[in-house]
C-alpha atoms as a PDB file:
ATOM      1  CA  UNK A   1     -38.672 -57.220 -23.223  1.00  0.00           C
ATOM      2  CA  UNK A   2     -35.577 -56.997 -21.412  1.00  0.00           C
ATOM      3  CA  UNK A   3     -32.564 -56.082 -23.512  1.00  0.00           C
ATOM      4  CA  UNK A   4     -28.519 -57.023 -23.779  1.00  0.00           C
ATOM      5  CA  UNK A   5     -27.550 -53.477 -24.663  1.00  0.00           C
ATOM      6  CA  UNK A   6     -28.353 -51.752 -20.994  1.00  0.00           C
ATOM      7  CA  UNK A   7     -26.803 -55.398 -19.406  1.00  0.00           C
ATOM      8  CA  UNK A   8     -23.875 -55.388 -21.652  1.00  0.00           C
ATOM      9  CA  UNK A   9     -23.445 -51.071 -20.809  1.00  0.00           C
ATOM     10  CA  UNK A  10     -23.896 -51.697 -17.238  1.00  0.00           C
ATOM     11  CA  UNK A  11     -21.310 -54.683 -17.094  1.00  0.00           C
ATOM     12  CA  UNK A  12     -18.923 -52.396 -18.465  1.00  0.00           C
ATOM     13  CA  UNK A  13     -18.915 -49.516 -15.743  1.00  0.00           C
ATOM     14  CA  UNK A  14     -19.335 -52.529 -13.108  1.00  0.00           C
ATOM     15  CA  UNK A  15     -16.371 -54.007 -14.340  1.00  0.00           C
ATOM     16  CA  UNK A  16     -13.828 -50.836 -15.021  1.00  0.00           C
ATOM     17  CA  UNK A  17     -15.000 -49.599 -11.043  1.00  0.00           C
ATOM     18  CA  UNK A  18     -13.767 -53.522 -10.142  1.00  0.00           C
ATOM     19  CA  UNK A  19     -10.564 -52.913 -11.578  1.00  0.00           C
ATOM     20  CA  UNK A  20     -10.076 -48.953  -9.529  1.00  0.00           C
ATOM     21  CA  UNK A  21     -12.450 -48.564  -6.776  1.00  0.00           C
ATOM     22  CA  UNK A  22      -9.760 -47.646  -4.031  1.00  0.00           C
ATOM     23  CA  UNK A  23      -6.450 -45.578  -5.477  1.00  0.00           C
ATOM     24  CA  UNK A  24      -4.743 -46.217  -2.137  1.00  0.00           C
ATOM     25  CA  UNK A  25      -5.547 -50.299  -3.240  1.00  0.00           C
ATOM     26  CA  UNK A  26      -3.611 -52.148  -5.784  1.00  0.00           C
ATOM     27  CA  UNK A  27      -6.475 -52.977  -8.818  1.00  0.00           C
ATOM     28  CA  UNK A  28      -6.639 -56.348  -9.930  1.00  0.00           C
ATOM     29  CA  UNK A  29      -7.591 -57.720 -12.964  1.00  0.00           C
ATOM     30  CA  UNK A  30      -7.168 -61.275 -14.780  1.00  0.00           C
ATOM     31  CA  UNK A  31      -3.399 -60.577 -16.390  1.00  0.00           C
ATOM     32  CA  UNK A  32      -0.458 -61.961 -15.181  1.00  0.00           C
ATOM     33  CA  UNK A  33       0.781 -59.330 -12.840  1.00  0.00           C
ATOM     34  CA  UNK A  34      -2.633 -58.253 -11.707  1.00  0.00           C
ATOM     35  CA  UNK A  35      -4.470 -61.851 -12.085  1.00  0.00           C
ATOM     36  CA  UNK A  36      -5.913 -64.299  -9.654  1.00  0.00           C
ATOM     37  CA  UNK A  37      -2.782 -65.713  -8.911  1.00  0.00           C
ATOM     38  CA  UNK A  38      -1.591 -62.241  -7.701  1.00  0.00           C
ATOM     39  CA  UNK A  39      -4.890 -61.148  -5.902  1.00  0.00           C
ATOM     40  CA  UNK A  40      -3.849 -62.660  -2.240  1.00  0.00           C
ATOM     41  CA  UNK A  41      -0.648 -60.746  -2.157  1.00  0.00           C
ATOM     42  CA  UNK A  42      -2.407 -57.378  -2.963  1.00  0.00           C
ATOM     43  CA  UNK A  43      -4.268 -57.999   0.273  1.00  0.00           C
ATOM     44  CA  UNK A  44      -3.156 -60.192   2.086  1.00  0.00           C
ATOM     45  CA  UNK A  45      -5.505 -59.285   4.968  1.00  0.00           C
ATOM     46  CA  UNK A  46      -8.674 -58.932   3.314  1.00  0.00           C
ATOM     47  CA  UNK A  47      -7.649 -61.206   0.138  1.00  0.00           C
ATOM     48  CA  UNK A  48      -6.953 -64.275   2.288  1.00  0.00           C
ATOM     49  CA  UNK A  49      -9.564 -66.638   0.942  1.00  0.00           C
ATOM     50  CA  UNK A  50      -8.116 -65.865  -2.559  1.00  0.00           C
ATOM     51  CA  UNK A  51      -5.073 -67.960  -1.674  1.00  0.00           C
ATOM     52  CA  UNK A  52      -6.491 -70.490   1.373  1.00  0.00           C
ATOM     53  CA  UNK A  53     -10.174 -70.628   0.597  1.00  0.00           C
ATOM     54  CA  UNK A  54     -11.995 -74.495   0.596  1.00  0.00           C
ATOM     55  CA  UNK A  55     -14.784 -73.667  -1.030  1.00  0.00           C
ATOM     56  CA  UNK A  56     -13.692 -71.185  -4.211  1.00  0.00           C
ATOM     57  CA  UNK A  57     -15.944 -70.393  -7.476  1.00  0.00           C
ATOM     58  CA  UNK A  58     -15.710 -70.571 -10.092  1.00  0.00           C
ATOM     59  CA  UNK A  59     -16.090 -74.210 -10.712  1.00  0.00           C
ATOM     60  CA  UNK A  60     -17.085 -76.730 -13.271  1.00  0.00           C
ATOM     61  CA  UNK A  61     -20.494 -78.001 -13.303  1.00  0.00           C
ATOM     62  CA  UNK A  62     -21.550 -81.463 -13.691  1.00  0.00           C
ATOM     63  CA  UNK A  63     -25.273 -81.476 -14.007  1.00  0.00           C
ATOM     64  CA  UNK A  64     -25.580 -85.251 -13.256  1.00  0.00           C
ATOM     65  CA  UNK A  65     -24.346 -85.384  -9.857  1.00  0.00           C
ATOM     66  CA  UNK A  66     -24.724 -81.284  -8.317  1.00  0.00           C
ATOM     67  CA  UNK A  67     -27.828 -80.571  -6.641  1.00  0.00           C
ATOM     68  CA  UNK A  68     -30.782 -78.970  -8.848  1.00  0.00           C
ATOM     69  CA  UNK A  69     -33.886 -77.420  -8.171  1.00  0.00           C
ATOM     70  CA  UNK A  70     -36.467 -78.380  -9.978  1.00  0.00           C
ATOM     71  CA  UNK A  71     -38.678 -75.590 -12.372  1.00  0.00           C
ATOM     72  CA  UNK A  72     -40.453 -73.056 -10.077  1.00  0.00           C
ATOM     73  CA  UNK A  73     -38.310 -73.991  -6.704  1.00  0.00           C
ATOM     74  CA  UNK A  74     -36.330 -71.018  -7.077  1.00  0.00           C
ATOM     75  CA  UNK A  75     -38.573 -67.627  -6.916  1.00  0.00           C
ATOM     76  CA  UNK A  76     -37.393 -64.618  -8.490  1.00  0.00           C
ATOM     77  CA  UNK A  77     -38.767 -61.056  -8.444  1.00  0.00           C
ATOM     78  CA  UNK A  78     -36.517 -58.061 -10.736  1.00  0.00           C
ATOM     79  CA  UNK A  79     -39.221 -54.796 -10.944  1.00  0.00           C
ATOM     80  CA  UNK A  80     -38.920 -52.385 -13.977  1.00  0.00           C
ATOM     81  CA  UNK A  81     -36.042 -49.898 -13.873  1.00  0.00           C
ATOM     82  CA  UNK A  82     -34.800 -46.903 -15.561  1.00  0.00           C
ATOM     83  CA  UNK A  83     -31.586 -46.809 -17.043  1.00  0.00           C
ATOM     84  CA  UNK A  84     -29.466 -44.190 -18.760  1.00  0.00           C
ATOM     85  CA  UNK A  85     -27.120 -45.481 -21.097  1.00  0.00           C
ATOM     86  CA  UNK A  86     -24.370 -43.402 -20.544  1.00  0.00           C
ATOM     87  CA  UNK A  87     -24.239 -44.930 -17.040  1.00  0.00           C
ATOM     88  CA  UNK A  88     -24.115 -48.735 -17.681  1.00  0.00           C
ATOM     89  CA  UNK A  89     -20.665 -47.096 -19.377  1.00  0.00           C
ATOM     90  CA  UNK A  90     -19.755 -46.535 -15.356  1.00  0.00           C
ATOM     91  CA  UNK A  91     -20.488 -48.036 -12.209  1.00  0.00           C
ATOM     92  CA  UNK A  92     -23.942 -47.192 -11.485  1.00  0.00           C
ATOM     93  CA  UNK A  93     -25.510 -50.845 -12.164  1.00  0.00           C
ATOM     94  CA  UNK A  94     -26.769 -51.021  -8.463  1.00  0.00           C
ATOM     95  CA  UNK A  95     -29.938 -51.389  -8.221  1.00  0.00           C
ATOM     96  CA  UNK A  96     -32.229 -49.555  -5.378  1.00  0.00           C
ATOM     97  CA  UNK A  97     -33.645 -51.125  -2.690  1.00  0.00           C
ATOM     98  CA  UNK A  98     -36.072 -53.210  -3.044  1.00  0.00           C
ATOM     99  CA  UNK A  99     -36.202 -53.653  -6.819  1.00  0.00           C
ATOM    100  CA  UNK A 100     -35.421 -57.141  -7.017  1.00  0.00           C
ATOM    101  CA  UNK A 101     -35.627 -60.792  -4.539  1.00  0.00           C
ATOM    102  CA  UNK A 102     -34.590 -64.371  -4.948  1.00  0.00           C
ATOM    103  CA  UNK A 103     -35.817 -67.097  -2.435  1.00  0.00           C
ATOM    104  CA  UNK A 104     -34.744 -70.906  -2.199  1.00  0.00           C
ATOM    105  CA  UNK A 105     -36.991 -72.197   0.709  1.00  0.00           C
ATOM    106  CA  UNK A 106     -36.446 -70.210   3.933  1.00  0.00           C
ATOM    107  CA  UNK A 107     -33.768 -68.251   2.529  1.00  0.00           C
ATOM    108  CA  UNK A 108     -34.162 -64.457   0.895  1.00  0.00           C
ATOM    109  CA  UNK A 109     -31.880 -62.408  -1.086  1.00  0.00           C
ATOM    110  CA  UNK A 110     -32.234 -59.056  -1.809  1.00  0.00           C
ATOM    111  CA  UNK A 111     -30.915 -57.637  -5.690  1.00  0.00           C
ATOM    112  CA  UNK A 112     -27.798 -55.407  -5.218  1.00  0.00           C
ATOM    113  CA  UNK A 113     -26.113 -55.329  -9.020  1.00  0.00           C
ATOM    114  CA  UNK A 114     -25.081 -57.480 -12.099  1.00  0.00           C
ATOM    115  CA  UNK A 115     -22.419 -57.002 -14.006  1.00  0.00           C
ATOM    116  CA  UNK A 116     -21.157 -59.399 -17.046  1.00  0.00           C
ATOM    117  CA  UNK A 117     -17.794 -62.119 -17.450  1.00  0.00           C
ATOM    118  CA  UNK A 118     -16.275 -62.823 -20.951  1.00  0.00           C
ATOM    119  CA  UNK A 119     -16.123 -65.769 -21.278  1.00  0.00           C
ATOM    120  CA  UNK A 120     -18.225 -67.601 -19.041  1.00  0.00           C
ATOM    121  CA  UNK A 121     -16.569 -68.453 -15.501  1.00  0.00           C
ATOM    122  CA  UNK A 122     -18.563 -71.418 -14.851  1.00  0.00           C
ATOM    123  CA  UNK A 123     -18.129 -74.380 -16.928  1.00  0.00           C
ATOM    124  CA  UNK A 124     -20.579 -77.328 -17.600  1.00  0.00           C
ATOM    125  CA  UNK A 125     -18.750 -80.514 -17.689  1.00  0.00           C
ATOM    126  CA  UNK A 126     -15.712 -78.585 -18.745  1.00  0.00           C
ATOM    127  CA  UNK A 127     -17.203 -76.871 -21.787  1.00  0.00           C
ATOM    128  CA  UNK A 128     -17.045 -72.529 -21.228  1.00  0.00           C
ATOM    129  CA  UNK A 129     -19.716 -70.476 -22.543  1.00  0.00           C
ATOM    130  CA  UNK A 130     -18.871 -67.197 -24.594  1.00  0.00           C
ATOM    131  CA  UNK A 131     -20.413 -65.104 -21.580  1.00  0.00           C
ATOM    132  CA  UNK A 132     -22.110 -65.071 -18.409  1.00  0.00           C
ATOM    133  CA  UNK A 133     -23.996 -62.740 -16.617  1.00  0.00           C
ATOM    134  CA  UNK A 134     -24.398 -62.482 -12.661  1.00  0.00           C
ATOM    135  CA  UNK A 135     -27.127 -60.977 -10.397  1.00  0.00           C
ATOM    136  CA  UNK A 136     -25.465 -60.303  -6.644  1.00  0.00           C
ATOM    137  CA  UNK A 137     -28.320 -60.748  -3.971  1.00  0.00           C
ATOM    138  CA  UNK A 138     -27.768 -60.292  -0.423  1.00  0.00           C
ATOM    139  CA  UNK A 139     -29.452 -61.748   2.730  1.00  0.00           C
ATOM    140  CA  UNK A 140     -29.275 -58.729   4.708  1.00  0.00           C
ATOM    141  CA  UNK A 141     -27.058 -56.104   3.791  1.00  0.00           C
ATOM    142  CA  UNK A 142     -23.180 -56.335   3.887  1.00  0.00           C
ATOM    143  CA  UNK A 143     -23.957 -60.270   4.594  1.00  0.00           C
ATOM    144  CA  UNK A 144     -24.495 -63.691   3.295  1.00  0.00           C
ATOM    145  CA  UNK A 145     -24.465 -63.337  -0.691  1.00  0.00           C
ATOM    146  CA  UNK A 146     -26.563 -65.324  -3.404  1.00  0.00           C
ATOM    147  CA  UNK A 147     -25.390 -65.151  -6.776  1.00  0.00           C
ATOM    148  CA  UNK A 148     -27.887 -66.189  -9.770  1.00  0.00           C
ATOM    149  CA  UNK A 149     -25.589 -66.841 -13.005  1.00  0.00           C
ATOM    150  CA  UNK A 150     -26.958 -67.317 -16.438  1.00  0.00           C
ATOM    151  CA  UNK A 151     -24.673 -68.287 -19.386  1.00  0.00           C
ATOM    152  CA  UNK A 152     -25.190 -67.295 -22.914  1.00  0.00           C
ATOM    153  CA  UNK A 153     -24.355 -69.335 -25.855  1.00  0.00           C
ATOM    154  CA  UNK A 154     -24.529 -67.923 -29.241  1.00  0.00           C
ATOM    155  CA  UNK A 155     -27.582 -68.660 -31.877  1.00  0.00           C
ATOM    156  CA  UNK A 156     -27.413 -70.445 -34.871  1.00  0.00           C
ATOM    157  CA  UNK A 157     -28.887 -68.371 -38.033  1.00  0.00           C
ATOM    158  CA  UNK A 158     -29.175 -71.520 -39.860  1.00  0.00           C
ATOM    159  CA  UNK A 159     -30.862 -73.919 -37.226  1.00  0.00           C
ATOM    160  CA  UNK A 160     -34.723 -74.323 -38.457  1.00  0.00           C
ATOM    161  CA  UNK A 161     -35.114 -74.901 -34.435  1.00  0.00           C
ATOM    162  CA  UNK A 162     -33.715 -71.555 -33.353  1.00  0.00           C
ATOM    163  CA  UNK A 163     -35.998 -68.480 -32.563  1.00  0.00           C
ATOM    164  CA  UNK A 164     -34.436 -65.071 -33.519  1.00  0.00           C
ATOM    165  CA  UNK A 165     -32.577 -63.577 -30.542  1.00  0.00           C
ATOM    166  CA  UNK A 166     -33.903 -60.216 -31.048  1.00  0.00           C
ATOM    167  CA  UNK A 167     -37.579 -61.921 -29.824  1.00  0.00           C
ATOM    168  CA  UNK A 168     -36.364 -64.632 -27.491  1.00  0.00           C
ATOM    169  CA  UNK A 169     -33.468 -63.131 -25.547  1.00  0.00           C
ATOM    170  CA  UNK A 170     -34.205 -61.745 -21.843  1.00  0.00           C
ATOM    171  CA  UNK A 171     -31.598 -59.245 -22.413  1.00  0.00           C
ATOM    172  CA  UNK A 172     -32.616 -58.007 -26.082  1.00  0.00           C
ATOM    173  CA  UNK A 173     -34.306 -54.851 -25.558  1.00  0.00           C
ATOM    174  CA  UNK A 174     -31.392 -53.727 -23.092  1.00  0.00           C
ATOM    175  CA  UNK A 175     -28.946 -54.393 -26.115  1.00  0.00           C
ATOM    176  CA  UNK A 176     -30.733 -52.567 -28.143  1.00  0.00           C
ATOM    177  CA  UNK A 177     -31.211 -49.388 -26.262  1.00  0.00           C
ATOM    178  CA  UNK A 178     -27.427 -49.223 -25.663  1.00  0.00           C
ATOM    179  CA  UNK A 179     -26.710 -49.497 -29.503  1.00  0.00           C
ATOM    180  CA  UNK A 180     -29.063 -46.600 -30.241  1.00  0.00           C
ATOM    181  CA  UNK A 181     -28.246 -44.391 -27.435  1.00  0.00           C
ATOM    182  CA  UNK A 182     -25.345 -44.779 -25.842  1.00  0.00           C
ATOM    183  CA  UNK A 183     -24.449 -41.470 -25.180  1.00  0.00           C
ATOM    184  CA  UNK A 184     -28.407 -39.921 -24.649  1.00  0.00           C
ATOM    185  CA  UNK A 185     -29.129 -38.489 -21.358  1.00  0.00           C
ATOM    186  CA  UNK A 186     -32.453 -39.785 -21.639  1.00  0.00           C
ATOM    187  CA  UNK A 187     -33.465 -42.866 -18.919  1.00  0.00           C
ATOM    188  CA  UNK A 188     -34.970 -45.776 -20.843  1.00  0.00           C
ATOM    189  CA  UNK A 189     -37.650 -48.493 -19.056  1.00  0.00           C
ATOM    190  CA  UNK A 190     -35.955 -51.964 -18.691  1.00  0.00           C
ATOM    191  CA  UNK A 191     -37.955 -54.958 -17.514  1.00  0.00           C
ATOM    192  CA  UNK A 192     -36.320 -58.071 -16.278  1.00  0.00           C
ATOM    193  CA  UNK A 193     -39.897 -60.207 -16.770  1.00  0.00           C
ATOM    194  CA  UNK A 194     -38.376 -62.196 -19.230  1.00  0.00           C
ATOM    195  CA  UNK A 195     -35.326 -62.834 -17.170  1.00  0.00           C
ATOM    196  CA  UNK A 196     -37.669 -64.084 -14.324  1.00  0.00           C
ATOM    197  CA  UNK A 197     -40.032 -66.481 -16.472  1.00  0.00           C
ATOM    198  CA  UNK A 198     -36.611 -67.939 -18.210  1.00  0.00           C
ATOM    199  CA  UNK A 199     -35.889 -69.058 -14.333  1.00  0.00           C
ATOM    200  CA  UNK A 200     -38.467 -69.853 -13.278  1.00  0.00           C
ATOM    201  CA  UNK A 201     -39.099 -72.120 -16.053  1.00  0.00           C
ATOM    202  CA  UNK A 202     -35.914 -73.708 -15.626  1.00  0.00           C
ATOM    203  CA  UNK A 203     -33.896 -76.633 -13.716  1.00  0.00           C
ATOM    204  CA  UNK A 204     -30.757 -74.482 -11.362  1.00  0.00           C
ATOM    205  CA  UNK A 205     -28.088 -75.987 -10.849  1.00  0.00           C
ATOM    206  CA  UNK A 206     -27.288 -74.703  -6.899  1.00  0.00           C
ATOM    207  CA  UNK A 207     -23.413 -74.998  -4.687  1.00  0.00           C
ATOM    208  CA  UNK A 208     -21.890 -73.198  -2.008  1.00  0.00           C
ATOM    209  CA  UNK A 209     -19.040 -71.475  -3.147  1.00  0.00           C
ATOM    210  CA  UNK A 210     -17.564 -67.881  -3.008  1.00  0.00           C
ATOM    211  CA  UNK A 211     -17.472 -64.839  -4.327  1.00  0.00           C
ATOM    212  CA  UNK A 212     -15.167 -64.809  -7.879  1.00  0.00           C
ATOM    213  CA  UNK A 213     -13.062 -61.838  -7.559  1.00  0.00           C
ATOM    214  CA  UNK A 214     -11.186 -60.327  -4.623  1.00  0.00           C
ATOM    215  CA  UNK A 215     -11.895 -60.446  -1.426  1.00  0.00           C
ATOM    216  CA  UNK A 216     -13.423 -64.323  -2.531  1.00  0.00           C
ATOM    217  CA  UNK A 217     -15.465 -64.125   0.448  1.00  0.00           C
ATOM    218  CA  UNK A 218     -16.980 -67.755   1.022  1.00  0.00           C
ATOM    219  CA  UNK A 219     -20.223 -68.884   2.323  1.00  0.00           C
ATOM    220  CA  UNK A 220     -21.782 -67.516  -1.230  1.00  0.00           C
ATOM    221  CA  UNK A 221     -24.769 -69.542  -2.660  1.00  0.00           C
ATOM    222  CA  UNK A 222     -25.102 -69.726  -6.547  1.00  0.00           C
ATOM    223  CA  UNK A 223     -28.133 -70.645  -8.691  1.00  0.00           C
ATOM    224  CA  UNK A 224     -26.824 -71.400 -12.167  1.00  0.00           C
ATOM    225  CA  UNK A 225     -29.654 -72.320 -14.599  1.00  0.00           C
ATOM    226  CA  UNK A 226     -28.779 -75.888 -16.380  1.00  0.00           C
ATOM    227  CA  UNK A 227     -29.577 -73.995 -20.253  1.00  0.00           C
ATOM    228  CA  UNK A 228     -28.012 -70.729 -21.194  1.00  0.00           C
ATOM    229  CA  UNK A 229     -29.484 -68.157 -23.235  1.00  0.00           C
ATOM    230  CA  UNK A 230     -29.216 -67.672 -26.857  1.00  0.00           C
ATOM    231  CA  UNK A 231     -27.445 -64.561 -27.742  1.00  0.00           C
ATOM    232  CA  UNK A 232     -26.962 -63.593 -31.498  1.00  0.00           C
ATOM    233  CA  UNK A 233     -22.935 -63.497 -32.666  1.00  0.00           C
ATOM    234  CA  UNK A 234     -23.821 -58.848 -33.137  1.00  0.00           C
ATOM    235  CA  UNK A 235     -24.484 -58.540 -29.481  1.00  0.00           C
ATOM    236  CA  UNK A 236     -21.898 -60.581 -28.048  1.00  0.00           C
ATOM    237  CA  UNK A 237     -19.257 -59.111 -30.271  1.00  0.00           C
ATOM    238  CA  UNK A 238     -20.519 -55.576 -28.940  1.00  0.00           C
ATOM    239  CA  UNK A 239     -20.126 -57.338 -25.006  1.00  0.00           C
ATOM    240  CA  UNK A 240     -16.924 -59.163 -25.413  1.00  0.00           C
ATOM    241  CA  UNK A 241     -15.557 -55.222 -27.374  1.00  0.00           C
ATOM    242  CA  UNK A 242     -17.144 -53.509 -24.167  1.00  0.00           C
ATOM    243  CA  UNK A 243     -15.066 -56.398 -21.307  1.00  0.00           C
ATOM    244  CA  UNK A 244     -12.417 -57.581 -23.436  1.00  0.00           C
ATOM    245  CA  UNK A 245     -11.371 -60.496 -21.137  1.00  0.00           C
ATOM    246  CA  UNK A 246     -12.425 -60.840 -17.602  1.00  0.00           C
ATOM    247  CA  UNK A 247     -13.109 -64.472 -16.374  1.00  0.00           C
END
């Protein structure tokens, strides 16, 4: 079963290489002298679409009137992996070629990364989520981008109707190999089956937007699933210690 511990780890180096990638480049982030309103005129030739873009994500979701795919239109395919803790502390949540594929009709995306948000930077008719994770596809490499973006909400202990997260969540097993071995050199097997039958099974939401942090490219096609997953108030506290704020 997939687990949030090697998600949440790999967010973490994702996001801290976001922030520093190019010394010779002002980093951004989401304060005010390094936030979104600042991220054109750190740029201002590649960061255009931060400032003029038509089309920018995130946005807020109205599941009533946006269009939505129906259970099973949207195939997904994430192989196995093996992941080292230590590195879903840095950067290295890119996945190899050929390890993962989203199609909507004609259109195929291959998996580059995912990295985590706290808290969510969609919102569903103007209610946030805690977190939200997002899987970067790409059409053909260096081009048109698909994003897939699942939410988490947090389980109630007390609701009779409420599975334990440690057996439902897609992410558990990842979770818990980070909390038990964050620092081993050892590579640990994480599957992303779960992940896949959770979408499969369920209605996405679908928009063309952009890209949510700098350059804001447009022209980028999310798949937001309608329901989030349930993740237990432990592991999000861990993910929202390892990202403090980033949405």
């Amino acid at each position: 079963m997939l687990s949030l511990t090697v998600l949440f780890l790999a967010i973490f180096l994702v996001q801290g290489i976001q922030c520093s990638t190019d010394s010779n480049k002002p980093s951004y982030n989401y304060t005010d002298t390094g936030g979104p309103l600042e991220w054109y005129s750190m740029d201002r030739k590649n960061n255009k679409a931060c400032s003029q873009g038509k089309i920018q994500s995130p946005i807020n979701l109205d599941p009533d009137t946006i269009r939505t795919l129906a259970p099973g239109e949207l195939k997904i395919n994430i192989s196995d992996v093996d992941i080292k803790p230590p590195k879903l502390l840095s950067s290295s949540f890119k996945f190899p070629p050929g390890k993962g594929y989203l199609t909507d009709g004609n259109s195929t995306y291959e998996l580059r990364q995912f990295h985590f948000h706290t808290p969510s930077e969609h919102h569903i008719k103007g209610e946030y989520y805690p977190a939200e994770v997002h899987f970067v596809f790409e059409a053909n490499k260096g081009e048109r981008k698909g994003v897939l973006g699942v939410l988490f909400d947090l389980v109630d202990p007390e609701s009779p109707d409420t599975d334990s997260p440690d057996t439902d969540s897609p992410f558990q097993t990842i979770f818990n190999h980070i909390k038990r071995t964050r620092y081993s050199s050892r590579s640990y097997p994480v599957s992303f089956r779960e992940l896949g039958d959770f979408v499969r099974a369920s209605d996405v939401m679908t928009y063309t937007g952009s890209l949510t942090t700098p350059p804001c490219t447009e022209g980028v096609q999310w798949y937001i699933p309608h329901d989030a997953i349930l993740s237990s108030v432990g592991d999000y506290t861990l993910l929202r210690k390892l990202l403090k704020f980033n949405a």
